[in-house]
PDB file of N, CA and C in Angstrom:
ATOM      1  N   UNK A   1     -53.491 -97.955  64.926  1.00  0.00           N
ATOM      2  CA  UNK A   1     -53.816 -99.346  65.208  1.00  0.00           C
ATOM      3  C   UNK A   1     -54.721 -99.429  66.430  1.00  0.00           C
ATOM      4  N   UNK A   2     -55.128-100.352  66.701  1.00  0.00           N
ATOM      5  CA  UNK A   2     -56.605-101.200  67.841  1.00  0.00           C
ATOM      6  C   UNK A   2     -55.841-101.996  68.435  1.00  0.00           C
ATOM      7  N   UNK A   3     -55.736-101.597  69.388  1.00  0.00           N
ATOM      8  CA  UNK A   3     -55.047-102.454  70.433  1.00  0.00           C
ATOM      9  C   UNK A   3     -56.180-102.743  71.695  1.00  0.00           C
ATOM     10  N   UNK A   4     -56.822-104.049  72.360  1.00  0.00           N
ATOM     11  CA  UNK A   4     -57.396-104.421  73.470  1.00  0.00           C
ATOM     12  C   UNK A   4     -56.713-104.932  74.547  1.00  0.00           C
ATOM     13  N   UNK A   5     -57.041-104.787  75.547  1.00  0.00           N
ATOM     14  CA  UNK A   5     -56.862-105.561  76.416  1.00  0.00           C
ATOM     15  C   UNK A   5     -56.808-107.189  76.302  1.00  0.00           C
ATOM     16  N   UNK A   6     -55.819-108.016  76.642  1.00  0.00           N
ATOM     17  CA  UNK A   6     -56.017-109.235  76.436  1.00  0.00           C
ATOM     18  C   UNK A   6     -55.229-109.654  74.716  1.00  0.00           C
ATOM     19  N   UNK A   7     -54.948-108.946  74.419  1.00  0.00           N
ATOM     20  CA  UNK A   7     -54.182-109.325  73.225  1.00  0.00           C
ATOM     21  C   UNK A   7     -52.129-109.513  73.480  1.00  0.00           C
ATOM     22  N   UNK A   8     -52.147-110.254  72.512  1.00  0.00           N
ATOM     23  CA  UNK A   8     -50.544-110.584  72.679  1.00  0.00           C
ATOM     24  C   UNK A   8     -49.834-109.595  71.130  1.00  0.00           C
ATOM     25  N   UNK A   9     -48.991-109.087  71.461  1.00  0.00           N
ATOM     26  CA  UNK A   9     -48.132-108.042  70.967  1.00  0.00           C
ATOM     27  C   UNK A   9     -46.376-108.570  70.652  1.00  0.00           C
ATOM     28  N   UNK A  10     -46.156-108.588  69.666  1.00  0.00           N
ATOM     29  CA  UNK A  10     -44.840-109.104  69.389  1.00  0.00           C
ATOM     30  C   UNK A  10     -43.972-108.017  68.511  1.00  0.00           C
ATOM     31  N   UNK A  11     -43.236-107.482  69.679  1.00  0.00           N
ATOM     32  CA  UNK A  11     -42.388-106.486  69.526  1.00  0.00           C
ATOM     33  C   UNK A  11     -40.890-106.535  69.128  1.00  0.00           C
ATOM     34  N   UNK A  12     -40.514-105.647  68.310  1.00  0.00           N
ATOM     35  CA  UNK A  12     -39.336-106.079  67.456  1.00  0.00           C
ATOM     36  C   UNK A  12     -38.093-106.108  68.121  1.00  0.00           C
ATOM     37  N   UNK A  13     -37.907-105.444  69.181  1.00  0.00           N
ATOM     38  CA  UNK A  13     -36.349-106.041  70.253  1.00  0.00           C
ATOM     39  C   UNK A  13     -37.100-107.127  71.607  1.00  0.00           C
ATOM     40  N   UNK A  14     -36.001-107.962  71.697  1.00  0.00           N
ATOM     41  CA  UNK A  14     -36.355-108.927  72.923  1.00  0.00           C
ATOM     42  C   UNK A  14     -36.231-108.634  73.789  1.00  0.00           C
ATOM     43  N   UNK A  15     -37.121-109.186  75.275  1.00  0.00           N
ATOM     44  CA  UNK A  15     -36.717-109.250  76.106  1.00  0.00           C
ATOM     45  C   UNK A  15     -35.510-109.273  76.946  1.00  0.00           C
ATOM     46  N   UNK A  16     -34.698-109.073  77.639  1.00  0.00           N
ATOM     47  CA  UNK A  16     -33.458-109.904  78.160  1.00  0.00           C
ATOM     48  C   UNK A  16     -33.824-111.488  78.603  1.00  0.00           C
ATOM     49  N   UNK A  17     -35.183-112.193  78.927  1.00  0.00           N
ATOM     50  CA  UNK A  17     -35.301-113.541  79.122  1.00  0.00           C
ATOM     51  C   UNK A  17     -35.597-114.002  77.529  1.00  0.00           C
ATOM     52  N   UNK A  18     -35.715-113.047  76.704  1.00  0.00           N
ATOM     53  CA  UNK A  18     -35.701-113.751  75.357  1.00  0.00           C
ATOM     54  C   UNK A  18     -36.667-113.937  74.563  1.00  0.00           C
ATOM     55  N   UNK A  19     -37.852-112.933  75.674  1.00  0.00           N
ATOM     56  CA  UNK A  19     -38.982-113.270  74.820  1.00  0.00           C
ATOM     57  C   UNK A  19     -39.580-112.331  74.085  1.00  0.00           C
ATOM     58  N   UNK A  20     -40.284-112.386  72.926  1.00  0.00           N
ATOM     59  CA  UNK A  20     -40.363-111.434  72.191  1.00  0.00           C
ATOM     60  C   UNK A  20     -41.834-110.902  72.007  1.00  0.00           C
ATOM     61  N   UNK A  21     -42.900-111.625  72.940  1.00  0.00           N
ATOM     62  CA  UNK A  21     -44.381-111.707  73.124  1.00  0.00           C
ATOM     63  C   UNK A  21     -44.597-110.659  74.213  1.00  0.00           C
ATOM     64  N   UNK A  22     -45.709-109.929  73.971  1.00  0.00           N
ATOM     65  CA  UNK A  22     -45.876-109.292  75.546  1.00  0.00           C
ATOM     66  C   UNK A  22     -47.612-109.154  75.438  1.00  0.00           C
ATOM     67  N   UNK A  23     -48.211-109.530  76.944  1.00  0.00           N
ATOM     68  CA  UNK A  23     -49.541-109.546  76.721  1.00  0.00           C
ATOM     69  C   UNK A  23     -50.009-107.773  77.178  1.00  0.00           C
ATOM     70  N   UNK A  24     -51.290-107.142  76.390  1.00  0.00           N
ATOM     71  CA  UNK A  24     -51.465-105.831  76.790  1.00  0.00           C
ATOM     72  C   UNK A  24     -52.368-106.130  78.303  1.00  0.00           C
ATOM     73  N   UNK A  25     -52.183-105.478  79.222  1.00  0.00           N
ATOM     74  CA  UNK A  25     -52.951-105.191  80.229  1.00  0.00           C
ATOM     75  C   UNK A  25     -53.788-104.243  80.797  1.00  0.00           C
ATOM     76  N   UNK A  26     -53.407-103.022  79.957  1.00  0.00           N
ATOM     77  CA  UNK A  26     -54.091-101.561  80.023  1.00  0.00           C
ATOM     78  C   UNK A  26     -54.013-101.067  78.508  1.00  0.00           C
ATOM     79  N   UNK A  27     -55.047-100.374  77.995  1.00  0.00           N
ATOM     80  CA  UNK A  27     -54.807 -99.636  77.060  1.00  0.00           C
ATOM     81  C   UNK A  27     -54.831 -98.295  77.469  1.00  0.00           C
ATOM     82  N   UNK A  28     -54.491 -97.293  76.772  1.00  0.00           N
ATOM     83  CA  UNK A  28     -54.408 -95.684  76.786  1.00  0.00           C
ATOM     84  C   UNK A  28     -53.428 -94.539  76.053  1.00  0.00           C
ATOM     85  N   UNK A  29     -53.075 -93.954  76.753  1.00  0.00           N
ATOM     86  CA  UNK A  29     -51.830 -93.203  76.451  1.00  0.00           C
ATOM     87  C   UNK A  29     -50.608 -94.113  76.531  1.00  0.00           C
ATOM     88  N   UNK A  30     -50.703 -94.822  77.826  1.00  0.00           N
ATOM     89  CA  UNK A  30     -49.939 -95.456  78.025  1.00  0.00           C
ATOM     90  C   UNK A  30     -50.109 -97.203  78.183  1.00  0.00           C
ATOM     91  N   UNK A  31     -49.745 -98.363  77.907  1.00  0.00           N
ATOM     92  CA  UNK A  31     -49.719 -99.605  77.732  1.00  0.00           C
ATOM     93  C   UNK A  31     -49.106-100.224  78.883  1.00  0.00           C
ATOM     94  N   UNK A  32     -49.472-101.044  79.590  1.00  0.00           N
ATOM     95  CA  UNK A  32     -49.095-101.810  80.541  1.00  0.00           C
ATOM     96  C   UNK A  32     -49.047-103.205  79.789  1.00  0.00           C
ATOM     97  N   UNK A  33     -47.594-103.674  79.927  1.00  0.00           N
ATOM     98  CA  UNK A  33     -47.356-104.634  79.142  1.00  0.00           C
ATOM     99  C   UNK A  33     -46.601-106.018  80.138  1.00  0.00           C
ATOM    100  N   UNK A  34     -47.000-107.207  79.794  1.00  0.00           N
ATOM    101  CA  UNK A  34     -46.110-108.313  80.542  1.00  0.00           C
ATOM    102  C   UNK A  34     -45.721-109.381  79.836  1.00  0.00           C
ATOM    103  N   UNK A  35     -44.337-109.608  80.041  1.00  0.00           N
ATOM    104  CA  UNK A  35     -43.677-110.164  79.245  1.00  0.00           C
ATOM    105  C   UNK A  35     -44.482-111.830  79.196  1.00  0.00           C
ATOM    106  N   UNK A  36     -44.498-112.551  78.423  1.00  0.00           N
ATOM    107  CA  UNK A  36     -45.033-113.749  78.469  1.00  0.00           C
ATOM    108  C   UNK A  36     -43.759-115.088  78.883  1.00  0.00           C
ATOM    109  N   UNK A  37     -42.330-114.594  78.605  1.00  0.00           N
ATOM    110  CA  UNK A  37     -41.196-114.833  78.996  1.00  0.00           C
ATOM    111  C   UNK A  37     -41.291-115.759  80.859  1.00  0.00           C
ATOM    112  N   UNK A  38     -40.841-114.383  81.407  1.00  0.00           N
ATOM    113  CA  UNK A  38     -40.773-114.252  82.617  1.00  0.00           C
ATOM    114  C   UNK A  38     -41.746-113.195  83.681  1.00  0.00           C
ATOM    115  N   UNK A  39     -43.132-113.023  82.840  1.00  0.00           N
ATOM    116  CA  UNK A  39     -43.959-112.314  83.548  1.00  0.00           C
ATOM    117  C   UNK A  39     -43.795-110.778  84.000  1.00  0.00           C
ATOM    118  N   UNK A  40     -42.710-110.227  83.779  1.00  0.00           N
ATOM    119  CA  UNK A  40     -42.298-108.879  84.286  1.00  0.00           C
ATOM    120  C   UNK A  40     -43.314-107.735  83.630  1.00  0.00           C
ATOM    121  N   UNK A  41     -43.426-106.515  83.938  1.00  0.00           N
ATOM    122  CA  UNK A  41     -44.345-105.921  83.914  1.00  0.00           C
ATOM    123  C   UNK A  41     -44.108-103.942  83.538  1.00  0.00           C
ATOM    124  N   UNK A  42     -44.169-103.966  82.378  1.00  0.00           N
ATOM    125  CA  UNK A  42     -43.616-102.215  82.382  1.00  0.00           C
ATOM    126  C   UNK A  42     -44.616-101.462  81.769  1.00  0.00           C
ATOM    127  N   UNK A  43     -44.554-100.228  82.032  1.00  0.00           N
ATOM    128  CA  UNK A  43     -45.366 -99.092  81.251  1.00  0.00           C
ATOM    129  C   UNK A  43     -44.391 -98.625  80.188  1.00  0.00           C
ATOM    130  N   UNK A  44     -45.369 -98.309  79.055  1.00  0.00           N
ATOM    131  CA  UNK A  44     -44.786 -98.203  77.766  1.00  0.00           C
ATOM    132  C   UNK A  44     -45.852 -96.818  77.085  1.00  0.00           C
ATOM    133  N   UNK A  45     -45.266 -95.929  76.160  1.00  0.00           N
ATOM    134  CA  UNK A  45     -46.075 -95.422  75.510  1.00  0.00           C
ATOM    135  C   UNK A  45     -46.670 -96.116  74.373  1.00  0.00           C
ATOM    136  N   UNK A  46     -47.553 -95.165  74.303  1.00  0.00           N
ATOM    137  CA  UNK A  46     -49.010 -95.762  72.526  1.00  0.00           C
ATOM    138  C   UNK A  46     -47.543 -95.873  71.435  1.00  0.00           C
ATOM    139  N   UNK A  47     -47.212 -94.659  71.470  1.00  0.00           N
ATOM    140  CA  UNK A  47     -46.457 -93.982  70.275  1.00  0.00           C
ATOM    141  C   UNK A  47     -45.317 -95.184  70.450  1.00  0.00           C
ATOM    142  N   UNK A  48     -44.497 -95.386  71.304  1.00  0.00           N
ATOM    143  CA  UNK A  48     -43.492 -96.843  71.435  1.00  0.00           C
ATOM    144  C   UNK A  48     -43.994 -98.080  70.873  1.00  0.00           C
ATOM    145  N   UNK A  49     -44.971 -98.447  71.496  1.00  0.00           N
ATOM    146  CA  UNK A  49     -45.571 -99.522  70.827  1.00  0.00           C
ATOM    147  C   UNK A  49     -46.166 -99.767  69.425  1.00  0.00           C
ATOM    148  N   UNK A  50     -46.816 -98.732  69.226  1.00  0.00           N
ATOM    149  CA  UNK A  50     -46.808 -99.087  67.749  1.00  0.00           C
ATOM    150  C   UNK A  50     -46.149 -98.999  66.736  1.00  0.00           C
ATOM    151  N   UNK A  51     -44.895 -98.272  67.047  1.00  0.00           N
ATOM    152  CA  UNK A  51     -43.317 -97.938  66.229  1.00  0.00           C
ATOM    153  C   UNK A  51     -43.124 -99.428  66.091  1.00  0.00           C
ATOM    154  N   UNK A  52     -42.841-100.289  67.261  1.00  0.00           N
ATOM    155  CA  UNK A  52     -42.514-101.275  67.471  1.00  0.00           C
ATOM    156  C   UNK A  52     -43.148-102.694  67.170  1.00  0.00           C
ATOM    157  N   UNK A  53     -44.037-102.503  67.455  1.00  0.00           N
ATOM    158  CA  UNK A  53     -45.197-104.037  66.958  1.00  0.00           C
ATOM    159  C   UNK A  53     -44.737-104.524  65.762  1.00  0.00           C
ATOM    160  N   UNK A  54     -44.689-106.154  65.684  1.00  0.00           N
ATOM    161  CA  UNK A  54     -44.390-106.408  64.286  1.00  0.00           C
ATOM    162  C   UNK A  54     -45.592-107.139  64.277  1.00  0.00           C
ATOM    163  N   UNK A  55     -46.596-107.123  65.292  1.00  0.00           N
ATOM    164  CA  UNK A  55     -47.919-108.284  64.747  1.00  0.00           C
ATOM    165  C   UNK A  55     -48.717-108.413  66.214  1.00  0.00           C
ATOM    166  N   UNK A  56     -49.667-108.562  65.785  1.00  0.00           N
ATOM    167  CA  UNK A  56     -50.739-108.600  67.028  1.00  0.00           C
ATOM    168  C   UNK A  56     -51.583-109.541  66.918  1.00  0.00           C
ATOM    169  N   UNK A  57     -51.915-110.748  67.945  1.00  0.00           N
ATOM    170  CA  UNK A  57     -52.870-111.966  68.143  1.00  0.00           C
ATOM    171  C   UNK A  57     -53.500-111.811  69.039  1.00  0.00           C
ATOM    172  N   UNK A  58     -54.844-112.571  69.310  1.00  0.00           N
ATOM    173  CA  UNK A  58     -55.423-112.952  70.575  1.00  0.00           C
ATOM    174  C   UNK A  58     -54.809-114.222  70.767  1.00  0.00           C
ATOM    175  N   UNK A  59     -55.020-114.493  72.569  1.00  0.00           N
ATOM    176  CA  UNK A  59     -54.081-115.409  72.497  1.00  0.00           C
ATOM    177  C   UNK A  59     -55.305-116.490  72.664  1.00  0.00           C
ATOM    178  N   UNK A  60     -54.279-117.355  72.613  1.00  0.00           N
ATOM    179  CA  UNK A  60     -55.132-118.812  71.871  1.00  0.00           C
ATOM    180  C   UNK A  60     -54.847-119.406  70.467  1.00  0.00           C
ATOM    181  N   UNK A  61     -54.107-117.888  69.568  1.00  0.00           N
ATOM    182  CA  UNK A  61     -54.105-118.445  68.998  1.00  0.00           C
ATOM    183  C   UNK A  61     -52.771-119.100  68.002  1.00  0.00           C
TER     184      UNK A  61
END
């Protein structure tokens, strides 16, 4: 999968604030991700994330 910067990512377990959106902030090996919830902020692997993704938007939309 194509993952950019600036895209919103909706991953199949929630947050603990409940949210299930996370915007990408880095692409690479590794994904810098923030919750759209409560803003929090983690590094994630490629291979995690795309196990996980159930759908990918730009936001806006």
């Amino acid at each position: 999968m194509n993952f950019e910067v600036g895209e919103i990512v909706k991953l199949k377990k929630q947050h603990p604030c409940g949210s299930h959106e996370w915007e990408i902030l880095r692409v690479g090996m590794d994904f810098r991700l923030k919750c759209l919830g409560c803003g929090h902020q983690i590094m994630v692997s490629r291979k995690l994330v795309e196990k996980n993704c159930r759908g990918v938007r730009k936001p806006g939309e």
